[in-house]
C-alpha atoms as a PDB file:
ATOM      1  CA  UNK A   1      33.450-129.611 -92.418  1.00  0.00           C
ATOM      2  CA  UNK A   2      30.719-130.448 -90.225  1.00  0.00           C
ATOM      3  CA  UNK A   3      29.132-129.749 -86.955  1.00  0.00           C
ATOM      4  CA  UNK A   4      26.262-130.732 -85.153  1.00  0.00           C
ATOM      5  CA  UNK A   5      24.222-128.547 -82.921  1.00  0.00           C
ATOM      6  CA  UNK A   6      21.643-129.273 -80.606  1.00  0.00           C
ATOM      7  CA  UNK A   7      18.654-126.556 -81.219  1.00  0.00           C
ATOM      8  CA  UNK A   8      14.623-126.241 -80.480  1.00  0.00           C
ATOM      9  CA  UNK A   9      11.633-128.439 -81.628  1.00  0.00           C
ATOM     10  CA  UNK A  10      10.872-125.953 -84.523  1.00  0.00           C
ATOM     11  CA  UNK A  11      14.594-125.430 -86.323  1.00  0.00           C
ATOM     12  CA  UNK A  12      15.306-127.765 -89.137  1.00  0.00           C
ATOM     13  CA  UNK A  13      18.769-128.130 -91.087  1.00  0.00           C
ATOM     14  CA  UNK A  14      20.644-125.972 -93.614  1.00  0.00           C
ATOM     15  CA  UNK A  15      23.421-125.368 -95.250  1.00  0.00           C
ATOM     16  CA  UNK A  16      25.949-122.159 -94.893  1.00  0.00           C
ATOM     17  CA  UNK A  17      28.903-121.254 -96.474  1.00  0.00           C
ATOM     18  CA  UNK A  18      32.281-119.405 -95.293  1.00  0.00           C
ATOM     19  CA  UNK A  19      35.187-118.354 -97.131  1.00  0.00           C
ATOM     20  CA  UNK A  20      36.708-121.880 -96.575  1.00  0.00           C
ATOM     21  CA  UNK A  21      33.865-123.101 -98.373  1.00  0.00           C
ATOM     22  CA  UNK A  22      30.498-124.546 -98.149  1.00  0.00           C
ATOM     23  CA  UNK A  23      30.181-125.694 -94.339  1.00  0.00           C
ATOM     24  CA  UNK A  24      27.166-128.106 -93.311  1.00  0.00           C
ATOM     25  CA  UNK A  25      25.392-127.838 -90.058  1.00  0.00           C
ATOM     26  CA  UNK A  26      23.572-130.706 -88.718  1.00  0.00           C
ATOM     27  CA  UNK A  27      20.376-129.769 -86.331  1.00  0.00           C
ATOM     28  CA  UNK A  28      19.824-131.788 -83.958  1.00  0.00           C
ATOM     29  CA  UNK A  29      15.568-131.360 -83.501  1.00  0.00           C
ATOM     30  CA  UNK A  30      14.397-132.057 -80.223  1.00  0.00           C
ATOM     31  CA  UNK A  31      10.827-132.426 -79.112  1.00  0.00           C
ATOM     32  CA  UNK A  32       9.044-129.445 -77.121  1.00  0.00           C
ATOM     33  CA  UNK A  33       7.290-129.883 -73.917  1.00  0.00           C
ATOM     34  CA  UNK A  34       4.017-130.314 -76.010  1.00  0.00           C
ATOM     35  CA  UNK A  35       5.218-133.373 -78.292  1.00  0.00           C
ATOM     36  CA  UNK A  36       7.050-134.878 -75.204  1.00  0.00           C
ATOM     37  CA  UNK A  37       3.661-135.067 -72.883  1.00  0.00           C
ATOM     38  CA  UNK A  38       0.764-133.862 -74.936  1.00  0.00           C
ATOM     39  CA  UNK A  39      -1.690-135.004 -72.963  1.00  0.00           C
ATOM     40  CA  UNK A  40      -0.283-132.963 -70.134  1.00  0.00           C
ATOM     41  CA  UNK A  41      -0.013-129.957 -72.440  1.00  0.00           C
ATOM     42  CA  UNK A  42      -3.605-130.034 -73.152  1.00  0.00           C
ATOM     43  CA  UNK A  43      -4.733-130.355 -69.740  1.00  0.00           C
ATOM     44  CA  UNK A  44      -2.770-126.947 -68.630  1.00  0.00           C
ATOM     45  CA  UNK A  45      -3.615-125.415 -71.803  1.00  0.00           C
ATOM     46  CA  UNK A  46      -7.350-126.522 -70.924  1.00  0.00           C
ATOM     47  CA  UNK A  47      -6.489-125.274 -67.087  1.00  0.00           C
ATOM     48  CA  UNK A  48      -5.452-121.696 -67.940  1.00  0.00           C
ATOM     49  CA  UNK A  49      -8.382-121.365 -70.397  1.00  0.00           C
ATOM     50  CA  UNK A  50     -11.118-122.511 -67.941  1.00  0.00           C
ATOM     51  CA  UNK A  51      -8.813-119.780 -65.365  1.00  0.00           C
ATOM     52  CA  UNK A  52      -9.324-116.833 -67.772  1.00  0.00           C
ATOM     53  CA  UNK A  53     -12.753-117.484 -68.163  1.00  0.00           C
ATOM     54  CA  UNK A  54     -13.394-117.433 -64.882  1.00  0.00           C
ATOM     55  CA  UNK A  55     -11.136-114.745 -63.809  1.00  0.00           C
ATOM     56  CA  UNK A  56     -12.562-112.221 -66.260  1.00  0.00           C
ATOM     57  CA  UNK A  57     -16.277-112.053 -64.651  1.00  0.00           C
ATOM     58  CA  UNK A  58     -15.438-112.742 -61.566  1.00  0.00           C
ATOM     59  CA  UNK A  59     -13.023-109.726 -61.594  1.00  0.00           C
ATOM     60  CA  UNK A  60     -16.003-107.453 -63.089  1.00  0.00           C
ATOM     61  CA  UNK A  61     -18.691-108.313 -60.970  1.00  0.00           C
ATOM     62  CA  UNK A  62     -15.765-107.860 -57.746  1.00  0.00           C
ATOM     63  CA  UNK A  63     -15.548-104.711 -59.166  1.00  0.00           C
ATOM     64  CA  UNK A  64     -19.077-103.645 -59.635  1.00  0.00           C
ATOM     65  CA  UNK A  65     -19.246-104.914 -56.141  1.00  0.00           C
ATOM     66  CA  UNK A  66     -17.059-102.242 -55.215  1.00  0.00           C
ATOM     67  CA  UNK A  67     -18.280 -99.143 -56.667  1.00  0.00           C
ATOM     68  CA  UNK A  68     -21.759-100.156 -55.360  1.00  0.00           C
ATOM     69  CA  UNK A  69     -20.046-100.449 -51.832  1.00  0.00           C
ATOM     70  CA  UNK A  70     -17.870 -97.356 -52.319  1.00  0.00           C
ATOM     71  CA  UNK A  71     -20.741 -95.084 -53.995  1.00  0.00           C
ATOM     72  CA  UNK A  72     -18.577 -95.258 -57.131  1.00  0.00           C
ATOM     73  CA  UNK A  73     -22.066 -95.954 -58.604  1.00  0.00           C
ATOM     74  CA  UNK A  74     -26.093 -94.888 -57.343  1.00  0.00           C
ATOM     75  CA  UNK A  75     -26.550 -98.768 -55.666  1.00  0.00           C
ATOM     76  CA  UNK A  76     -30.552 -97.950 -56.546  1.00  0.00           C
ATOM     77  CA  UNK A  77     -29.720 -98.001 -59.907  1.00  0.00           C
ATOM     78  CA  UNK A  78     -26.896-100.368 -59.565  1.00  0.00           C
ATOM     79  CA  UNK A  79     -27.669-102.483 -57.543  1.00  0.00           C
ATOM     80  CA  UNK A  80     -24.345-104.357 -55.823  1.00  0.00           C
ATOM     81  CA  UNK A  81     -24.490-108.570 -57.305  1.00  0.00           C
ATOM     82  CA  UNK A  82     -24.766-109.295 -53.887  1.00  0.00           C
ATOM     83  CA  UNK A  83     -27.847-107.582 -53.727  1.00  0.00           C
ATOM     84  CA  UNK A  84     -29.026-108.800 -56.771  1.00  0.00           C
ATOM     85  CA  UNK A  85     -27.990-112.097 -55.824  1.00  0.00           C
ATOM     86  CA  UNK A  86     -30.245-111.949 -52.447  1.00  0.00           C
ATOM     87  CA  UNK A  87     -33.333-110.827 -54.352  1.00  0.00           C
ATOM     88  CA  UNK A  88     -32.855-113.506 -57.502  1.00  0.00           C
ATOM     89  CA  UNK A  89     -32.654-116.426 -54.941  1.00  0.00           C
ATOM     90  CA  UNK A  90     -35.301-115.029 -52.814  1.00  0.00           C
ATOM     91  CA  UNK A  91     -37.527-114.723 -56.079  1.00  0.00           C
ATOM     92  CA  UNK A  92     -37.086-118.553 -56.765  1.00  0.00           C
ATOM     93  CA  UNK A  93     -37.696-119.463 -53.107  1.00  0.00           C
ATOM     94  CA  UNK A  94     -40.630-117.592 -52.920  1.00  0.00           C
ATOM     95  CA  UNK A  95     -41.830-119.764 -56.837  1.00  0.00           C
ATOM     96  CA  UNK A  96     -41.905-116.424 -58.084  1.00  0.00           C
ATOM     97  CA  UNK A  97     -39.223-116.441 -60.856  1.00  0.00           C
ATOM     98  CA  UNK A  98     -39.818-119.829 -61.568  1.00  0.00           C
ATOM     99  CA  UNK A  99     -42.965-118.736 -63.992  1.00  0.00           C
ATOM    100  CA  UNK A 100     -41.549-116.294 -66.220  1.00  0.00           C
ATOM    101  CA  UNK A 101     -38.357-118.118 -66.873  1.00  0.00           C
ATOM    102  CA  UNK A 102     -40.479-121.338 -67.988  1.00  0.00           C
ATOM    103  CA  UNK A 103     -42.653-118.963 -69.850  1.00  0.00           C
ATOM    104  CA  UNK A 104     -39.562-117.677 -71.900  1.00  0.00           C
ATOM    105  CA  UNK A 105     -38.371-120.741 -72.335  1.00  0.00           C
ATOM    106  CA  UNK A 106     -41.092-122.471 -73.833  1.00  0.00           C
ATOM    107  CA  UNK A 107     -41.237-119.664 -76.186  1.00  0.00           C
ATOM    108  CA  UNK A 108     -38.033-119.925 -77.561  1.00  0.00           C
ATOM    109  CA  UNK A 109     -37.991-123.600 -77.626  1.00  0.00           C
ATOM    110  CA  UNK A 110     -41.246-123.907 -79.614  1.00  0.00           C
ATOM    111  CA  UNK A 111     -40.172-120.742 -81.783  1.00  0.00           C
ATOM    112  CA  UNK A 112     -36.619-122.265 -82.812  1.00  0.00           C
ATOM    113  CA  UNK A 113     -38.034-125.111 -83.257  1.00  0.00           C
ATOM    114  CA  UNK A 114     -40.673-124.347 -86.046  1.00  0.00           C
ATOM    115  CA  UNK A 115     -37.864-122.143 -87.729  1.00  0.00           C
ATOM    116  CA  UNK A 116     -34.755-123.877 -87.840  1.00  0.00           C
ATOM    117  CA  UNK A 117     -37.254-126.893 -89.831  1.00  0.00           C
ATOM    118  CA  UNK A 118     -38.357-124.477 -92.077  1.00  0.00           C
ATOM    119  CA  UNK A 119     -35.444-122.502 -92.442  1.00  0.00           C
ATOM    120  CA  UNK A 120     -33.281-126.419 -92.536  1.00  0.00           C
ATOM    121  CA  UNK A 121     -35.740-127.426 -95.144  1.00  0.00           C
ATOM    122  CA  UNK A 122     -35.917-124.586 -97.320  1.00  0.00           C
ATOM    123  CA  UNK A 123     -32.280-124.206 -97.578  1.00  0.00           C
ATOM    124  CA  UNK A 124     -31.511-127.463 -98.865  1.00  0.00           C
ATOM    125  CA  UNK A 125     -33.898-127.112-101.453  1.00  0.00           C
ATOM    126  CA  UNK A 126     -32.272-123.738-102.485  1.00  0.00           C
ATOM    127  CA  UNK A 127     -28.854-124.900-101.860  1.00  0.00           C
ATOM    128  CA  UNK A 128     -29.362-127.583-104.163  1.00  0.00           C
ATOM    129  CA  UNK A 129     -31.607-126.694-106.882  1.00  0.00           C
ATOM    130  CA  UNK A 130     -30.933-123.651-108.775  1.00  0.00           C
ATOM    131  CA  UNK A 131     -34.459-122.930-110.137  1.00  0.00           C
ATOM    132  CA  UNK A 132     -35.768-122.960-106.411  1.00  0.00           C
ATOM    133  CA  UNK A 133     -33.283-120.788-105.354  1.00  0.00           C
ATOM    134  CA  UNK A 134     -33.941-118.336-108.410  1.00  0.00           C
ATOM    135  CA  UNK A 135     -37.616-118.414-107.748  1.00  0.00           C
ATOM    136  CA  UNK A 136     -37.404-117.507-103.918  1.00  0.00           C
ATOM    137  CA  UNK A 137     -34.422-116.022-103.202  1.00  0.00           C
ATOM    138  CA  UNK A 138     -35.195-112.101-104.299  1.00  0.00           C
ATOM    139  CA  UNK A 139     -37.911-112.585-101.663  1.00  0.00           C
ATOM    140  CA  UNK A 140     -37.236-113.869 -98.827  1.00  0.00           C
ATOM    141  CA  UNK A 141     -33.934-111.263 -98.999  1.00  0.00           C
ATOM    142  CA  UNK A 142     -36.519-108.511 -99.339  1.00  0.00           C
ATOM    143  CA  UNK A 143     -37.790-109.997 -95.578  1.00  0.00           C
ATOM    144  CA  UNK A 144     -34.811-110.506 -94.626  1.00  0.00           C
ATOM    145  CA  UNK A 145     -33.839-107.267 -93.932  1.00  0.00           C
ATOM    146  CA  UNK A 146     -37.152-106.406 -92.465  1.00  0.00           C
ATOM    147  CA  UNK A 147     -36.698-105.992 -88.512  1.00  0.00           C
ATOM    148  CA  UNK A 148     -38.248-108.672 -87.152  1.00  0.00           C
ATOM    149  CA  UNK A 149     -39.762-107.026 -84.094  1.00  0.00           C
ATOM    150  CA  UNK A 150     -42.013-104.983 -86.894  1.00  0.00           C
ATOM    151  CA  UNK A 151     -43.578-108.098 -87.914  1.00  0.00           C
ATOM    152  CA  UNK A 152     -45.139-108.312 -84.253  1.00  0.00           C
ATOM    153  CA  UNK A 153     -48.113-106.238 -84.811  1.00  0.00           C
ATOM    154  CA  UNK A 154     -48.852-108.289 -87.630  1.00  0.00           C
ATOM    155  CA  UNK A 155     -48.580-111.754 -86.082  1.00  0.00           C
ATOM    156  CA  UNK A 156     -50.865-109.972 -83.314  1.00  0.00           C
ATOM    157  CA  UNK A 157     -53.092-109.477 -86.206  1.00  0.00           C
ATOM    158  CA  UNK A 158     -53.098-113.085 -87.353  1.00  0.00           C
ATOM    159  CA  UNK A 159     -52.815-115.126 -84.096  1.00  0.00           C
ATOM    160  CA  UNK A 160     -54.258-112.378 -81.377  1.00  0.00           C
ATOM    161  CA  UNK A 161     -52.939-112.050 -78.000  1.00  0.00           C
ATOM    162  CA  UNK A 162     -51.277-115.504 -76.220  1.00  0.00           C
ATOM    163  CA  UNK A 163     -48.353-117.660 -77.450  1.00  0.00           C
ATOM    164  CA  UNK A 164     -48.989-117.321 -80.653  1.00  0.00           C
ATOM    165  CA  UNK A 165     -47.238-113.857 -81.507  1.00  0.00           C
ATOM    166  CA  UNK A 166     -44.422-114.611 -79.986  1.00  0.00           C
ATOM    167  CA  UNK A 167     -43.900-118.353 -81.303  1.00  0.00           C
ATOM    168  CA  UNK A 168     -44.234-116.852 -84.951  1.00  0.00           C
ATOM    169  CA  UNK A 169     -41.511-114.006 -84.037  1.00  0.00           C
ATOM    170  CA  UNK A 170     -38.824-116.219 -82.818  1.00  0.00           C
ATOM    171  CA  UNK A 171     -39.811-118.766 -85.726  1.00  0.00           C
ATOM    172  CA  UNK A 172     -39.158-115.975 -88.493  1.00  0.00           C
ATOM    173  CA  UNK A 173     -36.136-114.715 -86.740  1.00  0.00           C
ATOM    174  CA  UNK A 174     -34.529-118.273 -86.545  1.00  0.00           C
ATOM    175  CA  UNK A 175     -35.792-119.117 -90.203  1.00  0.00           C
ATOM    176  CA  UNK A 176     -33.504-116.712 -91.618  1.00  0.00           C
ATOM    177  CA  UNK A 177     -30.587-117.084 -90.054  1.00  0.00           C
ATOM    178  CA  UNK A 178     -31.030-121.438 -91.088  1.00  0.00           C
ATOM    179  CA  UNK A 179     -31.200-120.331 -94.220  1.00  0.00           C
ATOM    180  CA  UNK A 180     -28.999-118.260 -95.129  1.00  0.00           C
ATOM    181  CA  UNK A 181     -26.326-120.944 -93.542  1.00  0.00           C
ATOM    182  CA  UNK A 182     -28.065-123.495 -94.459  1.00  0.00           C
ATOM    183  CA  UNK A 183     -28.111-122.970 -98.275  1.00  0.00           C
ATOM    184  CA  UNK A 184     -24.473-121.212 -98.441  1.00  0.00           C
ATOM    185  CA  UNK A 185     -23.735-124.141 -96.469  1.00  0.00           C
ATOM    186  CA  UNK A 186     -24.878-126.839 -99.525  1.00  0.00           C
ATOM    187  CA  UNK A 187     -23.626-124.017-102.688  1.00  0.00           C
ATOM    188  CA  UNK A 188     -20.352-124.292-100.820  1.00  0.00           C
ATOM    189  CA  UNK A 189     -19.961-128.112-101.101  1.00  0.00           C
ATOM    190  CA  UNK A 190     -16.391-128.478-102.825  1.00  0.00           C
ATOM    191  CA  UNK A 191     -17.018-129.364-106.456  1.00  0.00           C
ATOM    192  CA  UNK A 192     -14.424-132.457-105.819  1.00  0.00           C
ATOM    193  CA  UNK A 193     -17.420-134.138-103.266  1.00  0.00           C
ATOM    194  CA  UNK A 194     -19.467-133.892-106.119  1.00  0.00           C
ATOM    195  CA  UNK A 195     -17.553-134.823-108.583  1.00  0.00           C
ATOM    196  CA  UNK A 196     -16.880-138.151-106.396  1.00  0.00           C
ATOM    197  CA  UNK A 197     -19.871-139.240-105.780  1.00  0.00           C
ATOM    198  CA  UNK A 198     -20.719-138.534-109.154  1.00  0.00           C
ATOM    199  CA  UNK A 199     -18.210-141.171-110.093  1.00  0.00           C
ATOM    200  CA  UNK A 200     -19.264-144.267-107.721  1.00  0.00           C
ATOM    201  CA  UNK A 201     -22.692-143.407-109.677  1.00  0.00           C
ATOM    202  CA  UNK A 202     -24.434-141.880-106.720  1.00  0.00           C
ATOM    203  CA  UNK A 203     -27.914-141.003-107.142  1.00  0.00           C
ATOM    204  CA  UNK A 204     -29.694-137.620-106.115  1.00  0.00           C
ATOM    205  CA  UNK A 205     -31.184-139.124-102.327  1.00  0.00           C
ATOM    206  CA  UNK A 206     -27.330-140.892-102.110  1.00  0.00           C
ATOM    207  CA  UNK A 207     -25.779-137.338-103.147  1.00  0.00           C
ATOM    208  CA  UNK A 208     -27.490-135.797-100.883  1.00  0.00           C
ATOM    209  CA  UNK A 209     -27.169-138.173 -97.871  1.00  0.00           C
ATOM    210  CA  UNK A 210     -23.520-139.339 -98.048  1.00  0.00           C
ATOM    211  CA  UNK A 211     -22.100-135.574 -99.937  1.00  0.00           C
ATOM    212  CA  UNK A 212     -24.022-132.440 -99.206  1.00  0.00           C
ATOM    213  CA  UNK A 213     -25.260-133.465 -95.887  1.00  0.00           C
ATOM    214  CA  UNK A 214     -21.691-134.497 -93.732  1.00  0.00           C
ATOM    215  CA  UNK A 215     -20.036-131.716 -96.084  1.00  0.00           C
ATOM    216  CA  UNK A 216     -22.643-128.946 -95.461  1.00  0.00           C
ATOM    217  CA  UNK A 217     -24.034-129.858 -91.692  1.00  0.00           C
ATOM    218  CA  UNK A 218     -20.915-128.301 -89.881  1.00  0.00           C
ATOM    219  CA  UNK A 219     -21.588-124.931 -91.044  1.00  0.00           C
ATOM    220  CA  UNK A 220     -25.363-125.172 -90.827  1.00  0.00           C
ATOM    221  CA  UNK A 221     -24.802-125.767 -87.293  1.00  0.00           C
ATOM    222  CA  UNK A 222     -22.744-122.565 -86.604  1.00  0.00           C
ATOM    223  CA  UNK A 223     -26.000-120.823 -88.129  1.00  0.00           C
ATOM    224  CA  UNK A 224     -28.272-122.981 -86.020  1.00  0.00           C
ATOM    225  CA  UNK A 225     -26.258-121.642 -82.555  1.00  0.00           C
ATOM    226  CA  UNK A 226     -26.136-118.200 -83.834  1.00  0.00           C
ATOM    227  CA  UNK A 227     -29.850-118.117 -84.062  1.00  0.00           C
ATOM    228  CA  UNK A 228     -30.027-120.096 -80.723  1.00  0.00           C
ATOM    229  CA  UNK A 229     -28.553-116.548 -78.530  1.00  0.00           C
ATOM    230  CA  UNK A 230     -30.418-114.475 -81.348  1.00  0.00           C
ATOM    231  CA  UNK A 231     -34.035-116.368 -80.794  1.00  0.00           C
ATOM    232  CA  UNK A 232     -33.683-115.021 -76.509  1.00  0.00           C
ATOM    233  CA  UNK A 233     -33.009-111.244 -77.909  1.00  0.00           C
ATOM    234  CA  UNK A 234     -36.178-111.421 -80.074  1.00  0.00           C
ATOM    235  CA  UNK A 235     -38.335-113.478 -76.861  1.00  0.00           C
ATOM    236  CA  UNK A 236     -37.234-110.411 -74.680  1.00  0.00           C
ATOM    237  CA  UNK A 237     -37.597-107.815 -76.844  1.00  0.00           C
ATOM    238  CA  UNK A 238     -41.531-109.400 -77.975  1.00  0.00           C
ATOM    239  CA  UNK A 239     -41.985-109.828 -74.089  1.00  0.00           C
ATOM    240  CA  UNK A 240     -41.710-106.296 -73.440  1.00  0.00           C
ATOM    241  CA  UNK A 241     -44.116-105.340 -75.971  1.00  0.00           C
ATOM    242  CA  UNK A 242     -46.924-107.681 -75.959  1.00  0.00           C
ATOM    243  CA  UNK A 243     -46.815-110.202 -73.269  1.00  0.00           C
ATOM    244  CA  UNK A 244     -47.633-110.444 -69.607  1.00  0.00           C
ATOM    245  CA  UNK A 245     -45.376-113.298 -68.510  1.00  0.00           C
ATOM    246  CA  UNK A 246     -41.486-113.940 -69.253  1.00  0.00           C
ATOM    247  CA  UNK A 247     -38.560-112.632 -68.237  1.00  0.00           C
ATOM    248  CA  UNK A 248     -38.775-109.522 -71.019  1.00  0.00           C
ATOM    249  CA  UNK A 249     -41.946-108.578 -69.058  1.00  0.00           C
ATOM    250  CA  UNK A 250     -40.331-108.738 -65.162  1.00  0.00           C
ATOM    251  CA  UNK A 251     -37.272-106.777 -66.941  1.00  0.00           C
ATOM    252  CA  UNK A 252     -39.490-103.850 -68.277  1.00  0.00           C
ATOM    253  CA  UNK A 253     -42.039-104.143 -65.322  1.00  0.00           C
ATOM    254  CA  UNK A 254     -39.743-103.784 -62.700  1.00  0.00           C
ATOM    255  CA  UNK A 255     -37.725-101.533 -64.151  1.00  0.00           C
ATOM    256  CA  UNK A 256     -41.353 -99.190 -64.498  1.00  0.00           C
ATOM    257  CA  UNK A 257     -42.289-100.004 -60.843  1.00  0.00           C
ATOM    258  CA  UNK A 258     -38.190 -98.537 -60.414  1.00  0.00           C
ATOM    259  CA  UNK A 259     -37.462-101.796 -58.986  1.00  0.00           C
ATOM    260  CA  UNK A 260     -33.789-102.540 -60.291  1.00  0.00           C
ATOM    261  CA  UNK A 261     -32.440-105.416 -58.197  1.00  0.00           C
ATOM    262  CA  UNK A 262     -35.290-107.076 -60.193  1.00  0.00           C
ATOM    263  CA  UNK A 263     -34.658-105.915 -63.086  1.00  0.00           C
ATOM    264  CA  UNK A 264     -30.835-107.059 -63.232  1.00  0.00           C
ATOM    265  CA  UNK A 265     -32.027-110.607 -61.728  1.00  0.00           C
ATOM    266  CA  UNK A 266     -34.251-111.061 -65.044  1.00  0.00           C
ATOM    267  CA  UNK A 267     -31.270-109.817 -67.031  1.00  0.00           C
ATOM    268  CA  UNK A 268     -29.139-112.249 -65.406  1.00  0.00           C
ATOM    269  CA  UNK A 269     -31.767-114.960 -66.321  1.00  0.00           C
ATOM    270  CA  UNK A 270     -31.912-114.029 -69.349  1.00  0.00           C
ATOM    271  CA  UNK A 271     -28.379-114.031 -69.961  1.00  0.00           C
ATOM    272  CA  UNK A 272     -27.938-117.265 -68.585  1.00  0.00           C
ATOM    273  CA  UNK A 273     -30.794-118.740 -70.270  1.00  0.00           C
ATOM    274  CA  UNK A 274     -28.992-117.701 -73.928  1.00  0.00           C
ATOM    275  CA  UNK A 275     -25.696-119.161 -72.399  1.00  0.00           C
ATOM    276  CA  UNK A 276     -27.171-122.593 -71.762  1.00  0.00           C
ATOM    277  CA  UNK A 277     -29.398-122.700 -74.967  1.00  0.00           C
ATOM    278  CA  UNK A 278     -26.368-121.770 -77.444  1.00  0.00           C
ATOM    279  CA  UNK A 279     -24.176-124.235 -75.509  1.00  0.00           C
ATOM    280  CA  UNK A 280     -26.710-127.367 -75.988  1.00  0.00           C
ATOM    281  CA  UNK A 281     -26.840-126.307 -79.790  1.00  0.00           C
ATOM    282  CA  UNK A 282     -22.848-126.609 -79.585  1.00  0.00           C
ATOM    283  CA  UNK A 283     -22.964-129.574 -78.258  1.00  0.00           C
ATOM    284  CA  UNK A 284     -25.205-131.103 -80.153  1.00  0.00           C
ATOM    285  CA  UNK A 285     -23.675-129.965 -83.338  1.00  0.00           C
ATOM    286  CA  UNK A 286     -20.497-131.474 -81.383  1.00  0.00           C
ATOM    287  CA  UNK A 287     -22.032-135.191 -81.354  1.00  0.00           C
ATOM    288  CA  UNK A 288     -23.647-134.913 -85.049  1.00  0.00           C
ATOM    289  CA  UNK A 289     -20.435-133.889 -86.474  1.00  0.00           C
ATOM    290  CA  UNK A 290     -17.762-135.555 -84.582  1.00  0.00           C
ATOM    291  CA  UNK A 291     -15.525-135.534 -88.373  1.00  0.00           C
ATOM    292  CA  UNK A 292     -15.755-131.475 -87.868  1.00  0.00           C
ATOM    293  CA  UNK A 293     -13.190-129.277 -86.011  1.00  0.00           C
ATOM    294  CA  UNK A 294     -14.630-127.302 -83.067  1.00  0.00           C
ATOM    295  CA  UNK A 295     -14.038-124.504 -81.166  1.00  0.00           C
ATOM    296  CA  UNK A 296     -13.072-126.050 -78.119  1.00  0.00           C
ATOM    297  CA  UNK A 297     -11.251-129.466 -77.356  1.00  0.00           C
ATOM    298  CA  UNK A 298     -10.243-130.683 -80.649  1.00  0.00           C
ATOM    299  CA  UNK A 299      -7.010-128.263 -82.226  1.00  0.00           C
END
């Protein structure tokens, strides 16, 4: 005996039996919503993600708003966002914000620059040859776990007061994190890429530009972002110490001169400043690796 049985997209067929004996069911599979329209069910998934992300801030700062407006909180040491809001687009009106943010950036930019070469070049060569790795890997994991900020009196040693300093900071900070990806990025090639271009004769440069580079660069690129938002923290953190421009320096000044609504506009900066940074490294890695999956748009 048979039946069929109309059912979900995910059910599939099987067989029962009864006391009258073994009884087949057909399933009848029909398509969800998302294989009858997927484009459409990408766009609302897309919708109610881009919702969410807005909703969740928005519904903080509302409710800082609030408790600044309600005394919830001391509004002169948190400030209401629309106070802070005021005084941050009053500061750029005035030019007066304008220097310390290009200040910080030009930092970082320099400063992950010089490290992610380094860090880029000296993982490949540890990723890929053992005796390099064995000869420089129980050191630079000794200075690895050195915190970086303790290095600045000694860069202030070498370079003096200016850029320098805090160039070299963000450059070490950034250098590690490369490499570490970087090389577990190339030791984590799957044998079977070798083993296949090892077969169509490849030589080392071939190896290494149609094998360990496509296979490794997706993950080296996750450790290149992660140093982007890490290579602000260090900027700010050096900026308070030893610097006299940059938004680390209007963050601690104004919070000395007990000026908070400045303070929380250079925090803001500084927040969105690590937002758009990490997001160009994202999308870059997005257009170098278009074979890769990503985080966002490609499931």
């Amino acid at each position: 005996m048979s039946g069929e049985t109309d059912v979900g997209a995910d059910d599939t067929a099987r067989v029962g039996e009864d006391r009258a004996g073994p009884v087949e069911i057909l399933l009848v599979r029909r398509p969800g919503p998302r294989e009858r329209d997927p484009v459409r069910a990408h766009r609302r998934r897309l919708a109610l993600e881009i919702s969410l992300a807005v909703a969740v801030p928005t519904a903080l700062v509302l409710l800082w708003q609030l408790a600044a407006y309600r005394h919830w909180v001391d509004p002169r040491v948190y400030p209401a966002p629309s106070t802070i809001a005021a005084d941050g687009w009053q500061r750029a009106a005035d030019g007066k914000l304008w220097p310390d943010v290009r200040a910080t950036l030009q930092r970082v930019v320099a400063g992950y620059a010089v490290g992610t070469a380094a860090g880029y070049a000296i993982g490949l060569l540890m990723g890929a040859l053992r005796i390099v790795r064995a000869a420089l890997e129980p050191l630079l994991d000794a200075l690895y776990v050195v915190p970086k900020l303790a290095l600045l009196p000694v860069f202030l040693n070498m370079f003096g007061l200016g850029e320098g300093p805090q160039i070299a900071l963000v450059a070490t900070t950034v250098f590690f994190f490369v490499w570490i990806s970087t090389m577990a990025a190339v030791m984590g090639v799957a044998e079977g890429y070798r083993e296949a271009g090892q077969v169509f004769g490849a030589g080392p440069w071939q190896m290494f530009r149609h094998v360990l580079l496509p296979a490794s660069l997706p993950q080296v690129l996750v450790g290149m972002r992660v140093a982007a938002g890490v290579a602000v923290l260090v900027i700010v953190a050096s900026e308070q110490i030893a610097a006299d421009s940059g938004l680390g320096h209007l963050v601690f000044d104004s919070r000395a001169l007990f000026r908070n609504d400045v303070m929380f506009v250079g925090i803001v900066c500084v927040a969105v400043l690590g937002v758009v940074f990490s997001e160009l490294v994202r999308l870059l890695g997005r257009r170098l690796t278009p074979w890769a999956p990503h985080d966002r748009g490609r499931h």
